[in-house]
PDB file of N, CA and C in Angstrom:
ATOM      1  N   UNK A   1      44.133  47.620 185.025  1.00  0.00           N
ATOM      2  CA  UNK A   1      43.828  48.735 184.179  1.00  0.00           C
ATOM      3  C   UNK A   1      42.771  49.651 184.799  1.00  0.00           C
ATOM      4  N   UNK A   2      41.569  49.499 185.446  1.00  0.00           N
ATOM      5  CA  UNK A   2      40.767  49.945 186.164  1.00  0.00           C
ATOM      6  C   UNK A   2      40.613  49.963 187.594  1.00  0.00           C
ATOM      7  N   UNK A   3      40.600  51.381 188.044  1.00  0.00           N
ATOM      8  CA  UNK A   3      40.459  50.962 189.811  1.00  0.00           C
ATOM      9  C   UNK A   3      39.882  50.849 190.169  1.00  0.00           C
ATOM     10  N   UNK A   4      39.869  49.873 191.173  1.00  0.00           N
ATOM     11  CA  UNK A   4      38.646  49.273 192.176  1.00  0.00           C
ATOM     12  C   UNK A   4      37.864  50.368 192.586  1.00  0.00           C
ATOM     13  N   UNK A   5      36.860  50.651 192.693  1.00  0.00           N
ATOM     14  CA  UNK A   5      35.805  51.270 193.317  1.00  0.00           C
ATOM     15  C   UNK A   5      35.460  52.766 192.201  1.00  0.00           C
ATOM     16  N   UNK A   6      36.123  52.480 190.944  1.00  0.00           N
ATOM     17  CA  UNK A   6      35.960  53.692 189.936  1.00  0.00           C
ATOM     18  C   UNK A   6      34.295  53.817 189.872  1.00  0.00           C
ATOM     19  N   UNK A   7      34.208  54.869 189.946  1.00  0.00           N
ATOM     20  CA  UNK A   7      32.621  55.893 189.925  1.00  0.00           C
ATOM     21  C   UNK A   7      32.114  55.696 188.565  1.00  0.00           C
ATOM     22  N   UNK A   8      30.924  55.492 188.291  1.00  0.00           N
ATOM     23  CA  UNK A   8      30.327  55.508 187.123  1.00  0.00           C
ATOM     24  C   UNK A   8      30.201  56.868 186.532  1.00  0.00           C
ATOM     25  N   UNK A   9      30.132  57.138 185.438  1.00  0.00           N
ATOM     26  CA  UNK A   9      30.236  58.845 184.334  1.00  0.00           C
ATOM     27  C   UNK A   9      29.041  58.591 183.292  1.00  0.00           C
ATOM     28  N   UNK A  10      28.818  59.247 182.607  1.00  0.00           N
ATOM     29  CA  UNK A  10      27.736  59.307 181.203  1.00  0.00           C
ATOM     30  C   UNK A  10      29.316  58.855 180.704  1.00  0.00           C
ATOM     31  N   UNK A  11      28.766  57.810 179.597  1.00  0.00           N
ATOM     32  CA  UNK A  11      29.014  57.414 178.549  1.00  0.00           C
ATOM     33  C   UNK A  11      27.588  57.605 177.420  1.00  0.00           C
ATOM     34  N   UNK A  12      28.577  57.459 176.182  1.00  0.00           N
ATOM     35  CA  UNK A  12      27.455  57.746 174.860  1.00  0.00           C
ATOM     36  C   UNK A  12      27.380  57.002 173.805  1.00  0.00           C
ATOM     37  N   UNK A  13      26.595  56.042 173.352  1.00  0.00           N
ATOM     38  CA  UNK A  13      26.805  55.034 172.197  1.00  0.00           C
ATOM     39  C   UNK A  13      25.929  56.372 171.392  1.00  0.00           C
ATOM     40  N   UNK A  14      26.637  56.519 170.335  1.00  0.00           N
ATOM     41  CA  UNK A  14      26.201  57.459 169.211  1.00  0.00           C
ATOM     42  C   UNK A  14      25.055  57.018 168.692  1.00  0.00           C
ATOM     43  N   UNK A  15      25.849  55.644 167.988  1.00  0.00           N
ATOM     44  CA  UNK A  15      25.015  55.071 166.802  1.00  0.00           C
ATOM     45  C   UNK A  15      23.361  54.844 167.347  1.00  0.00           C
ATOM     46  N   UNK A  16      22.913  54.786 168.560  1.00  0.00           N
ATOM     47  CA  UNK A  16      21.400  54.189 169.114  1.00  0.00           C
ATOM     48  C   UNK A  16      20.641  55.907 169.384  1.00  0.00           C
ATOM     49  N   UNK A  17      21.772  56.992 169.368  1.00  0.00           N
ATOM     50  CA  UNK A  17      21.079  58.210 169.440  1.00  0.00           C
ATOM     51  C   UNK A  17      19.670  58.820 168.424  1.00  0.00           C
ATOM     52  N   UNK A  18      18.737  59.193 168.932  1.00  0.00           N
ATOM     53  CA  UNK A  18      17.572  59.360 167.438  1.00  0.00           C
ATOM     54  C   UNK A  18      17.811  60.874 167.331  1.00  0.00           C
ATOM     55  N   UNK A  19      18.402  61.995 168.165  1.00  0.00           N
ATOM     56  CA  UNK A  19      18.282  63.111 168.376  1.00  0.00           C
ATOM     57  C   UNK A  19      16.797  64.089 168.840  1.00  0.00           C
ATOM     58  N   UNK A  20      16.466  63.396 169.306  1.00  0.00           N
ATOM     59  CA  UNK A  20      15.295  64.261 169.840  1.00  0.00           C
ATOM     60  C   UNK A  20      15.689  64.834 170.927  1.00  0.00           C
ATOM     61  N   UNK A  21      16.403  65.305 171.671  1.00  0.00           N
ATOM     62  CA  UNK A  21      17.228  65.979 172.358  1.00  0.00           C
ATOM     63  C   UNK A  21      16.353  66.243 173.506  1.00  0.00           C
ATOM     64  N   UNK A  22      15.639  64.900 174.127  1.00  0.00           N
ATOM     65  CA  UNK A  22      15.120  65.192 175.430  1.00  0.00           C
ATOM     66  C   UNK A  22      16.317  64.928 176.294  1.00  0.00           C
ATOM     67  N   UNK A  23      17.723  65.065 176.365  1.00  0.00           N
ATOM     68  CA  UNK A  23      18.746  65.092 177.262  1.00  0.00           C
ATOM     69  C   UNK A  23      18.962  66.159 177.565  1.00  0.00           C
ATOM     70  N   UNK A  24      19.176  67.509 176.646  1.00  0.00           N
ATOM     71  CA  UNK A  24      18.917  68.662 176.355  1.00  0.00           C
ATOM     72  C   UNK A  24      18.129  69.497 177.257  1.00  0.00           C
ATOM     73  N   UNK A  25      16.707  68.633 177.108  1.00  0.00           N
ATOM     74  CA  UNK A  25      15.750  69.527 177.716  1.00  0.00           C
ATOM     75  C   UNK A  25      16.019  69.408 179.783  1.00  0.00           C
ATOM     76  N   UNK A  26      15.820  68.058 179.527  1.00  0.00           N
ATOM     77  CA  UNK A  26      15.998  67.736 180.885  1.00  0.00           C
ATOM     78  C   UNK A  26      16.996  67.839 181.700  1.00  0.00           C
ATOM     79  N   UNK A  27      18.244  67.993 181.196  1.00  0.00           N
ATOM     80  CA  UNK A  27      19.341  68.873 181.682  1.00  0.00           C
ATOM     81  C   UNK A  27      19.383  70.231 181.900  1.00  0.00           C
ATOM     82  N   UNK A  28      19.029  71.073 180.720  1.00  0.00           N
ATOM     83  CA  UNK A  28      18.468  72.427 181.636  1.00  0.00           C
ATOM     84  C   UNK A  28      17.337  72.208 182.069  1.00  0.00           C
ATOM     85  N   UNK A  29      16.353  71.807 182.661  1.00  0.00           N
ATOM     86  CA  UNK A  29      15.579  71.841 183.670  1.00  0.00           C
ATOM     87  C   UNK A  29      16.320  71.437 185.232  1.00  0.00           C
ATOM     88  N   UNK A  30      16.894  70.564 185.066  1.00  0.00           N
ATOM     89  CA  UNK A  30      17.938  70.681 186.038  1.00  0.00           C
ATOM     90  C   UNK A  30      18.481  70.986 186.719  1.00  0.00           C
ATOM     91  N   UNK A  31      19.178  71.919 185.525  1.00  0.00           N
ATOM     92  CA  UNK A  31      19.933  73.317 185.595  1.00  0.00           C
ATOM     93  C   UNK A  31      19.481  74.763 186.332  1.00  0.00           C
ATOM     94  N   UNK A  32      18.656  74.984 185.536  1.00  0.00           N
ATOM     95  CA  UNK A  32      17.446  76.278 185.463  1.00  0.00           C
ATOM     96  C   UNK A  32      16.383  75.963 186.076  1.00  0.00           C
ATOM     97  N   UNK A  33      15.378  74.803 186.648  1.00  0.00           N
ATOM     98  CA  UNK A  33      14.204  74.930 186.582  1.00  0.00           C
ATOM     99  C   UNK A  33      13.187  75.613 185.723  1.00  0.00           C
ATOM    100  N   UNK A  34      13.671  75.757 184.547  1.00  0.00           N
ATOM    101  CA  UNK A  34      13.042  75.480 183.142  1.00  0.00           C
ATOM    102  C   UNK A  34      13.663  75.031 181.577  1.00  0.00           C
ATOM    103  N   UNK A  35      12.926  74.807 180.689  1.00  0.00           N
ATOM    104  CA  UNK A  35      13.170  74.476 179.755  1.00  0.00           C
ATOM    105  C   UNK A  35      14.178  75.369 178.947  1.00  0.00           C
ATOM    106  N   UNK A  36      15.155  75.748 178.865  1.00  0.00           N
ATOM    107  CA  UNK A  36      16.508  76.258 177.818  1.00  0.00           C
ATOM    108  C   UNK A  36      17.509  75.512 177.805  1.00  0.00           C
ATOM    109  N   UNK A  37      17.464  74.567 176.353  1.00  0.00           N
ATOM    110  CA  UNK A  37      18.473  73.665 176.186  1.00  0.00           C
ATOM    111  C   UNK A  37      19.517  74.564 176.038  1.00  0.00           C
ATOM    112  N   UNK A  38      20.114  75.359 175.756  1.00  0.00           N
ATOM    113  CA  UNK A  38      21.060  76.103 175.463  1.00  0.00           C
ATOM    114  C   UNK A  38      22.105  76.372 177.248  1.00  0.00           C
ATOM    115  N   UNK A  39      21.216  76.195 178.045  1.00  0.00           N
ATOM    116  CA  UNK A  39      21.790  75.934 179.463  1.00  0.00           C
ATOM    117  C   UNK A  39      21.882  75.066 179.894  1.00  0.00           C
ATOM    118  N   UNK A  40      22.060  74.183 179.188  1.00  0.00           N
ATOM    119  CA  UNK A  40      22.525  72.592 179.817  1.00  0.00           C
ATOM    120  C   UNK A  40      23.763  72.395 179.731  1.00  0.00           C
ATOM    121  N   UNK A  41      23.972  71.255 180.195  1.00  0.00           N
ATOM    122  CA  UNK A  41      25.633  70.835 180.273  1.00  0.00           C
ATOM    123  C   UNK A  41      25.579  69.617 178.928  1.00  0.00           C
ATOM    124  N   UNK A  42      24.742  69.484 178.154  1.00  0.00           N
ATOM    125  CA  UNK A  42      24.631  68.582 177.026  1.00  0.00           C
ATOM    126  C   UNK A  42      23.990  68.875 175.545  1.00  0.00           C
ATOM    127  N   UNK A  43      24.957  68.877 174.112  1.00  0.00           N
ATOM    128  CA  UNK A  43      24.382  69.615 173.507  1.00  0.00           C
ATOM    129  C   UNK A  43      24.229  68.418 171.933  1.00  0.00           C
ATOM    130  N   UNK A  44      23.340  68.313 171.570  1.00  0.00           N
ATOM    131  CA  UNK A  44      23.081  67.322 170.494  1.00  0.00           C
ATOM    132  C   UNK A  44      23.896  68.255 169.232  1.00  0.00           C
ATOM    133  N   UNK A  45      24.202  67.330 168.978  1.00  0.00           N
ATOM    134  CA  UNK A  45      25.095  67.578 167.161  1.00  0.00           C
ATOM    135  C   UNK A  45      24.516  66.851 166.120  1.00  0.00           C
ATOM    136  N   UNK A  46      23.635  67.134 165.406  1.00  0.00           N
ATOM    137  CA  UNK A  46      22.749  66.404 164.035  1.00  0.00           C
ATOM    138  C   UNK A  46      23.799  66.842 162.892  1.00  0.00           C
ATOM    139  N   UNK A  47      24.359  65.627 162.810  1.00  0.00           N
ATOM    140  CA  UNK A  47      25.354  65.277 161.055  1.00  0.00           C
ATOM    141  C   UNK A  47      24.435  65.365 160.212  1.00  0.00           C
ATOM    142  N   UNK A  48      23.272  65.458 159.696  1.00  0.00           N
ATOM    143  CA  UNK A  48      22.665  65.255 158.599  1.00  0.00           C
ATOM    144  C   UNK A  48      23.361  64.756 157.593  1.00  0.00           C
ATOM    145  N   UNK A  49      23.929  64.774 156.700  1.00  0.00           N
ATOM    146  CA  UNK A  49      24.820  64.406 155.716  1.00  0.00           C
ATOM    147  C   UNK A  49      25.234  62.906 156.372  1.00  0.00           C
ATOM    148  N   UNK A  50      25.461  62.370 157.540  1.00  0.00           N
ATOM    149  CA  UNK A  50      26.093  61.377 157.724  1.00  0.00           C
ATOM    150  C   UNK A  50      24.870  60.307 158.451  1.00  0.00           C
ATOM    151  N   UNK A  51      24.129  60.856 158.719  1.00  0.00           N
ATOM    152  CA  UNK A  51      22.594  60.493 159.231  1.00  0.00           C
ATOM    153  C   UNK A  51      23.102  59.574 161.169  1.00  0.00           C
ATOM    154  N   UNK A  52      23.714  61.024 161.260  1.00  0.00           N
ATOM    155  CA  UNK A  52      24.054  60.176 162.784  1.00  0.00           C
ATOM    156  C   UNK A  52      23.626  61.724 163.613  1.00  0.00           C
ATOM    157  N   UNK A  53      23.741  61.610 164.981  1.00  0.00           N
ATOM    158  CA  UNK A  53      23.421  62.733 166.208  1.00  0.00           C
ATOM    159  C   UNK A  53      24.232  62.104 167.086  1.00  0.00           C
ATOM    160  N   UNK A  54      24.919  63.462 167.818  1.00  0.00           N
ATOM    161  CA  UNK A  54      26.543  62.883 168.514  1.00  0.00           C
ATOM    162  C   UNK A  54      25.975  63.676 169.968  1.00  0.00           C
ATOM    163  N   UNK A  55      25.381  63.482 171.139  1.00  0.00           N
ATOM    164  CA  UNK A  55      25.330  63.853 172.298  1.00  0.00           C
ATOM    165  C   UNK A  55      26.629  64.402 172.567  1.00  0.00           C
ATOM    166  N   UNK A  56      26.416  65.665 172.671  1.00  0.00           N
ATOM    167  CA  UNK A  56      28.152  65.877 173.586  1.00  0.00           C
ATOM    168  C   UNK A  56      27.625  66.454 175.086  1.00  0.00           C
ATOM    169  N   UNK A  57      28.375  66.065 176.008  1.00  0.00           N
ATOM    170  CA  UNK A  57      28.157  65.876 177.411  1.00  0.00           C
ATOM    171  C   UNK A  57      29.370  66.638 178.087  1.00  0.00           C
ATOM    172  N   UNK A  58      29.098  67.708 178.928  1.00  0.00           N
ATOM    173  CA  UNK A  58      30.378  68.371 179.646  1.00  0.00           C
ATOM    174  C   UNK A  58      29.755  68.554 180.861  1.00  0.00           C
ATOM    175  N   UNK A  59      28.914  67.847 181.918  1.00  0.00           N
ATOM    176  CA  UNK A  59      29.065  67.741 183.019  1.00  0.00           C
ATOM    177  C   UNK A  59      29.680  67.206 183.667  1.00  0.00           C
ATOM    178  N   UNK A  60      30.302  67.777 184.706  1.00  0.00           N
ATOM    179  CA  UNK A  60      30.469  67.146 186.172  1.00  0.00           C
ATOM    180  C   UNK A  60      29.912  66.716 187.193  1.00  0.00           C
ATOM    181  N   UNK A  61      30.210  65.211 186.946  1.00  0.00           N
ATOM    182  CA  UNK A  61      28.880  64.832 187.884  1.00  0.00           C
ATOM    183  C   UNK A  61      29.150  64.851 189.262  1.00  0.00           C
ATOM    184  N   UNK A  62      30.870  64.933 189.094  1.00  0.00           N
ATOM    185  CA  UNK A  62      31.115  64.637 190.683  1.00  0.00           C
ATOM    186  C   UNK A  62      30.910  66.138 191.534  1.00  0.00           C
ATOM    187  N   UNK A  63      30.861  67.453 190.940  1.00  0.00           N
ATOM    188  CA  UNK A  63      30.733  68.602 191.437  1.00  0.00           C
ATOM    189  C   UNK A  63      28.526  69.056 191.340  1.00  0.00           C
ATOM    190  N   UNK A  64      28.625  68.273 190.273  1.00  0.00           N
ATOM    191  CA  UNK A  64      26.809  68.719 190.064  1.00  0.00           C
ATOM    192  C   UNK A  64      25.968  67.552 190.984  1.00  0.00           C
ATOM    193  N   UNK A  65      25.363  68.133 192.203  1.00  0.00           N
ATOM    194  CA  UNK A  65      24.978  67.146 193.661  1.00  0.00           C
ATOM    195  C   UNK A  65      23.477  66.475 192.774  1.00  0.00           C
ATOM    196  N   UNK A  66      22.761  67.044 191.622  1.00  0.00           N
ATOM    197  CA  UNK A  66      21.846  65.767 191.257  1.00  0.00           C
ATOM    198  C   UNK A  66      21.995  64.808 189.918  1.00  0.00           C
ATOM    199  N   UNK A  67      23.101  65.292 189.989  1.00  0.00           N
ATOM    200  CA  UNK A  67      24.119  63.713 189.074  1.00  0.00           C
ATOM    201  C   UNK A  67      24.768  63.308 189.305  1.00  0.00           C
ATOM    202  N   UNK A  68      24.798  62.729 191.030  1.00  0.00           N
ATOM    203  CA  UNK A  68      25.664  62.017 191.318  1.00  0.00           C
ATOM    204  C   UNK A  68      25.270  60.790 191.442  1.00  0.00           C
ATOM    205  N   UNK A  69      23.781  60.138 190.906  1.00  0.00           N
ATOM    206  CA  UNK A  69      23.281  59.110 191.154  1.00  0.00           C
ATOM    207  C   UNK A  69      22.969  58.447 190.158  1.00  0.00           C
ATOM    208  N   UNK A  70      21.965  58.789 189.520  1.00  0.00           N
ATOM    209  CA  UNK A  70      21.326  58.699 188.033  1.00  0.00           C
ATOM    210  C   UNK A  70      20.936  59.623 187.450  1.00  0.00           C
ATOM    211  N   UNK A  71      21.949  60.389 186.939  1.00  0.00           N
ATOM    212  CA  UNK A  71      21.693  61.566 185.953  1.00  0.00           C
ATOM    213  C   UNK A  71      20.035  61.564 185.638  1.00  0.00           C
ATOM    214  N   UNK A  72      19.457  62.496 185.112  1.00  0.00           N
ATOM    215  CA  UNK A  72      17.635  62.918 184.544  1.00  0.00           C
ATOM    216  C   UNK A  72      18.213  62.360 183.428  1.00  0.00           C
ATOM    217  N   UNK A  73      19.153  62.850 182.617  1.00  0.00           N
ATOM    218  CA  UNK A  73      19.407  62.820 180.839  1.00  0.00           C
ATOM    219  C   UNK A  73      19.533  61.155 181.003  1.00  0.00           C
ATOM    220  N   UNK A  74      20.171  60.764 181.748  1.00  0.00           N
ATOM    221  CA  UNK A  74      20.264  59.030 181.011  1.00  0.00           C
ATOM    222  C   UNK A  74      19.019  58.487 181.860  1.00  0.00           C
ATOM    223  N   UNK A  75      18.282  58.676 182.573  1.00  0.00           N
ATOM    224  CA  UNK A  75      17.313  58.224 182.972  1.00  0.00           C
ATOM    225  C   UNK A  75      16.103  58.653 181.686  1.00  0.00           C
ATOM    226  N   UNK A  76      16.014  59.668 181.205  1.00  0.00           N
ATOM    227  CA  UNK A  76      14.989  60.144 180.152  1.00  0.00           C
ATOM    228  C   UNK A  76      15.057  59.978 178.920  1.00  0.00           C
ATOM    229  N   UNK A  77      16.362  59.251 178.877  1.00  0.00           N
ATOM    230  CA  UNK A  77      16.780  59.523 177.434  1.00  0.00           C
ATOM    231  C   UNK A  77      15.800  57.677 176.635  1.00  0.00           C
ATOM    232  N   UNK A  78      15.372  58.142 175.899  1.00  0.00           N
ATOM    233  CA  UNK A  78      14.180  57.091 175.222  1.00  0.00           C
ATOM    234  C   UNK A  78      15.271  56.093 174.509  1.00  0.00           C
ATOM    235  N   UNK A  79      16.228  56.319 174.062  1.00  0.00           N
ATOM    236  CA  UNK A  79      16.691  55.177 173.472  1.00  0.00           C
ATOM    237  C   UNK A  79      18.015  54.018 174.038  1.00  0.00           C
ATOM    238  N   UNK A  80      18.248  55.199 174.795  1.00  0.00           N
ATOM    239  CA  UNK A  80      20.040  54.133 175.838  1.00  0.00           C
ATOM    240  C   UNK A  80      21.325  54.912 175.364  1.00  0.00           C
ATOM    241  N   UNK A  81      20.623  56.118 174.435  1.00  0.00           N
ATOM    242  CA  UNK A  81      22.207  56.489 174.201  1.00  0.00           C
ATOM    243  C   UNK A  81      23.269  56.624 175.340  1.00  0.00           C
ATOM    244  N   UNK A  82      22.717  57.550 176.121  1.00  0.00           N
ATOM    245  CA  UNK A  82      23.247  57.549 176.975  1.00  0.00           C
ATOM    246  C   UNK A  82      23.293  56.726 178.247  1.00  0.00           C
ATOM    247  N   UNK A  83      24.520  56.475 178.642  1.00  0.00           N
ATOM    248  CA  UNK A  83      24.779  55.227 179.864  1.00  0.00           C
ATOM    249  C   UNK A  83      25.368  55.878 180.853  1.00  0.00           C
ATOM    250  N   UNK A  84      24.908  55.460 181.864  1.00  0.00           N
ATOM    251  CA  UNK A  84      25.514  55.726 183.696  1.00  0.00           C
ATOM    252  C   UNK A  84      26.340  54.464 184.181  1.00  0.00           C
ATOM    253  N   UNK A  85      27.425  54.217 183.682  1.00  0.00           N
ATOM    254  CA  UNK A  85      28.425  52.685 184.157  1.00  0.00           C
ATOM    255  C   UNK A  85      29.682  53.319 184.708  1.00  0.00           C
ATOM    256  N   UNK A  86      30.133  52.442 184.933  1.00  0.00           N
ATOM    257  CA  UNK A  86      32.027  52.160 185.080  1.00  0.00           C
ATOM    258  C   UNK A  86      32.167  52.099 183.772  1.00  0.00           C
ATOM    259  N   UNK A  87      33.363  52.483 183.235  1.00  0.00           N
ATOM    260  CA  UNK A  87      33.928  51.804 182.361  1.00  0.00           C
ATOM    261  C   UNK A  87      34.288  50.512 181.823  1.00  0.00           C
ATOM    262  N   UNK A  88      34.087  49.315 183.168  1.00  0.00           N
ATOM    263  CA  UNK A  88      34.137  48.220 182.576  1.00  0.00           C
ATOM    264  C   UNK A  88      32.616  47.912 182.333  1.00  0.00           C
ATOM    265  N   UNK A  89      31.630  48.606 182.947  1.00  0.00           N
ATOM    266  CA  UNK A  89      30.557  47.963 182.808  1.00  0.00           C
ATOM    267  C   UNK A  89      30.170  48.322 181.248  1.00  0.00           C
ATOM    268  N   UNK A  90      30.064  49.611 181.095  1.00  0.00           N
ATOM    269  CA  UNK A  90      30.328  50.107 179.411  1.00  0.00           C
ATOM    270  C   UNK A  90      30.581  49.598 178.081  1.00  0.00           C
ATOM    271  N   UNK A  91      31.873  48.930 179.032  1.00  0.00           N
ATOM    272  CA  UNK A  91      32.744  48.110 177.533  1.00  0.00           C
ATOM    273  C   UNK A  91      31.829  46.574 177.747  1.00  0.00           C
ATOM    274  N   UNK A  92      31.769  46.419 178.372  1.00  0.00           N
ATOM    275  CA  UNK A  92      30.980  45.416 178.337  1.00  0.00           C
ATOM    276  C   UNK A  92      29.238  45.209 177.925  1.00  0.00           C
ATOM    277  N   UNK A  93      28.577  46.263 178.299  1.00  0.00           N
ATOM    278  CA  UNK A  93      27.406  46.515 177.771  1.00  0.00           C
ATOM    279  C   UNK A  93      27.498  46.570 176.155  1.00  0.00           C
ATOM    280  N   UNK A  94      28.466  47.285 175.935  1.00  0.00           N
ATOM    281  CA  UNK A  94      28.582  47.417 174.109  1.00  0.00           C
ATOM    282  C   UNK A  94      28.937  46.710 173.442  1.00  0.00           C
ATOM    283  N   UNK A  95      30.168  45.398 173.903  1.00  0.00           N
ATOM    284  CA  UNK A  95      30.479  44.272 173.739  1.00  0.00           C
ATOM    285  C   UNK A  95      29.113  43.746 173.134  1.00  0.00           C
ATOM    286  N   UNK A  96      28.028  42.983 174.030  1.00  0.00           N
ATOM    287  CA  UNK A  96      26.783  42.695 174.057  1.00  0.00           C
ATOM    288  C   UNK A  96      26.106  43.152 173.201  1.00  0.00           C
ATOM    289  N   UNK A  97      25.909  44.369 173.054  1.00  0.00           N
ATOM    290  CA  UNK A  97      24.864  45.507 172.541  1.00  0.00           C
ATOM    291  C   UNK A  97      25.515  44.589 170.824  1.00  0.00           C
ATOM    292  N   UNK A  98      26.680  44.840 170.550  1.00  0.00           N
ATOM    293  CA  UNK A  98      26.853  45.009 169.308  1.00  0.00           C
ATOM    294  C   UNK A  98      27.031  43.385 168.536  1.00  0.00           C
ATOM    295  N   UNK A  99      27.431  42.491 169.595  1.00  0.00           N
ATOM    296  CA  UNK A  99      27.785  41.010 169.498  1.00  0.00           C
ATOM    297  C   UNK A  99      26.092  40.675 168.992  1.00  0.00           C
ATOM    298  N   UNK A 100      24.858  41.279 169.243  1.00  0.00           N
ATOM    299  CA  UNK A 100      23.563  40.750 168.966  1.00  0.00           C
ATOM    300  C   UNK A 100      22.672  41.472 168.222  1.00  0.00           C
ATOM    301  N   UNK A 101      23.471  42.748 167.999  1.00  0.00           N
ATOM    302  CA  UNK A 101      22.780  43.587 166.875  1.00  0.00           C
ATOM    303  C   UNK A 101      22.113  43.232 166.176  1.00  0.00           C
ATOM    304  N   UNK A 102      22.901  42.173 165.049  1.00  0.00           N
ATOM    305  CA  UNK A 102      22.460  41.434 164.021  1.00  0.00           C
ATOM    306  C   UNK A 102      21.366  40.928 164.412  1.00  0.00           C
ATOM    307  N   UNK A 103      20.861  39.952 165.491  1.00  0.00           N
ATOM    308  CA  UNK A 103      19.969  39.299 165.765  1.00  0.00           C
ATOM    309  C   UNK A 103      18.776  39.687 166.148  1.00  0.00           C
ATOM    310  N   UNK A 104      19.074  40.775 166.456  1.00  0.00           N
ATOM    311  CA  UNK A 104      17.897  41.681 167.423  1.00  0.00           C
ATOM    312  C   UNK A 104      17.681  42.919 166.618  1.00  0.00           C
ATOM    313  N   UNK A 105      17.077  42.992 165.759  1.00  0.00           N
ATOM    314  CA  UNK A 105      17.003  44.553 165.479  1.00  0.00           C
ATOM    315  C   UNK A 105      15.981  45.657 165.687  1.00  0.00           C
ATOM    316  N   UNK A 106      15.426  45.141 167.254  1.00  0.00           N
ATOM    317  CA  UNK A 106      14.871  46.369 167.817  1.00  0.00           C
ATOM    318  C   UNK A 106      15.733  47.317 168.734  1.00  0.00           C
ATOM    319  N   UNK A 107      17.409  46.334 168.491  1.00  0.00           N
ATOM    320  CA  UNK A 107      18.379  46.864 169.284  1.00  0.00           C
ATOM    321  C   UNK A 107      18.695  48.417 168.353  1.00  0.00           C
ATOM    322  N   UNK A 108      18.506  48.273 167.013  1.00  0.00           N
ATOM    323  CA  UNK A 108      19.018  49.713 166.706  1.00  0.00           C
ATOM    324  C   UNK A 108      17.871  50.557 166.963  1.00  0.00           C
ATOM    325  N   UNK A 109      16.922  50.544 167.622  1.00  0.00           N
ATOM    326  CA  UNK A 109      15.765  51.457 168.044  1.00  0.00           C
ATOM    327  C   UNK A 109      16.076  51.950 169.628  1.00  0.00           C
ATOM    328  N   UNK A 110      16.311  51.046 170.247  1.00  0.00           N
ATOM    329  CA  UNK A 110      16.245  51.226 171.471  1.00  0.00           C
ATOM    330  C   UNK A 110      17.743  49.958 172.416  1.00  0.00           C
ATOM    331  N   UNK A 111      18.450  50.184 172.593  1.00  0.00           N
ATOM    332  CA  UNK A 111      19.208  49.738 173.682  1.00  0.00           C
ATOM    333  C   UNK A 111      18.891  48.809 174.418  1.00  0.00           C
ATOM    334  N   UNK A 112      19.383  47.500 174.505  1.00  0.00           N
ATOM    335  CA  UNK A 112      18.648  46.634 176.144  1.00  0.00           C
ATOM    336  C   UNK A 112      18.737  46.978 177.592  1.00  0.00           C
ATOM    337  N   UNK A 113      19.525  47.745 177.827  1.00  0.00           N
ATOM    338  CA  UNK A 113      19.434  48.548 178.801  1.00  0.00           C
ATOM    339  C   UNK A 113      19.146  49.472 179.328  1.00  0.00           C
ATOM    340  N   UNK A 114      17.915  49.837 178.219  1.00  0.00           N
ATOM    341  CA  UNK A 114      17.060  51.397 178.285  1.00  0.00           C
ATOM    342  C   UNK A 114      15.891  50.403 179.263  1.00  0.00           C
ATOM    343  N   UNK A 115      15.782  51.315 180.378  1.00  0.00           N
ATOM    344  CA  UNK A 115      14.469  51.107 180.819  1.00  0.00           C
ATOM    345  C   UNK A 115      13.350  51.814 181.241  1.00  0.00           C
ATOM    346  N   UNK A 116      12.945  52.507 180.375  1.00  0.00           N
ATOM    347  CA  UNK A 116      11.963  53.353 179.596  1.00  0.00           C
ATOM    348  C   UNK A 116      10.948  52.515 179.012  1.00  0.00           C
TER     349      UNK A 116
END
């Protein structure tokens, strides 16, 4: 199902998002060499009514030369929403993430794989 040597992408676990939209910022800085979230390639969506924040992400990392390693946004991002994996590594991180939820509930604050 997956090919050998597939490139890691941003992935986004919603639910661990707080919306403070330092992905935002640090993506247009990036971008721009200054602060205008509105020029980033990533734009936070606050549901209010549903009490969730949905990162939406439209970079290319394989064309944008300083995300081809460790993106700024998932490196800055304070809680783990955002992830730099393979897809199997992904499904598998969330596997985890969600198999211990229950047990751990500094997991809905912060991600175990935030390392921040």
């Amino acid at each position: 199902m997956f090919e050998d040597g597939e490139k890691p992408r941003i992935f986004v676990e919603e639910s661990i998002c707080n919306g403070c939209q330092m992905c935002e910022m640090i993506c247009s800085f990036v971008n721009t060499q200054g602060f205008y979230p509105g020029k980033g390639n990533i734009k936070v969506i606050h549901y209010e009514w549903k009490g969730r924040n949905k990162p939406l992400v439209s970079c290319d990392v394989e064309s944008h030369a300083p995300c081809r390693t460790l993106p700024q946004c998932v490196r800055y991002c304070p809680t783990g929403a955002l992830v730099w994996a393979t897809r199997e590594e992904f499904c598998s991180m969330l596997y985890d993430y969600h198999k211990n939820l229950e047990t751990n509930p500094s997991y809905k604050a912060r991600a175990p794989w935030c390392r921040r």
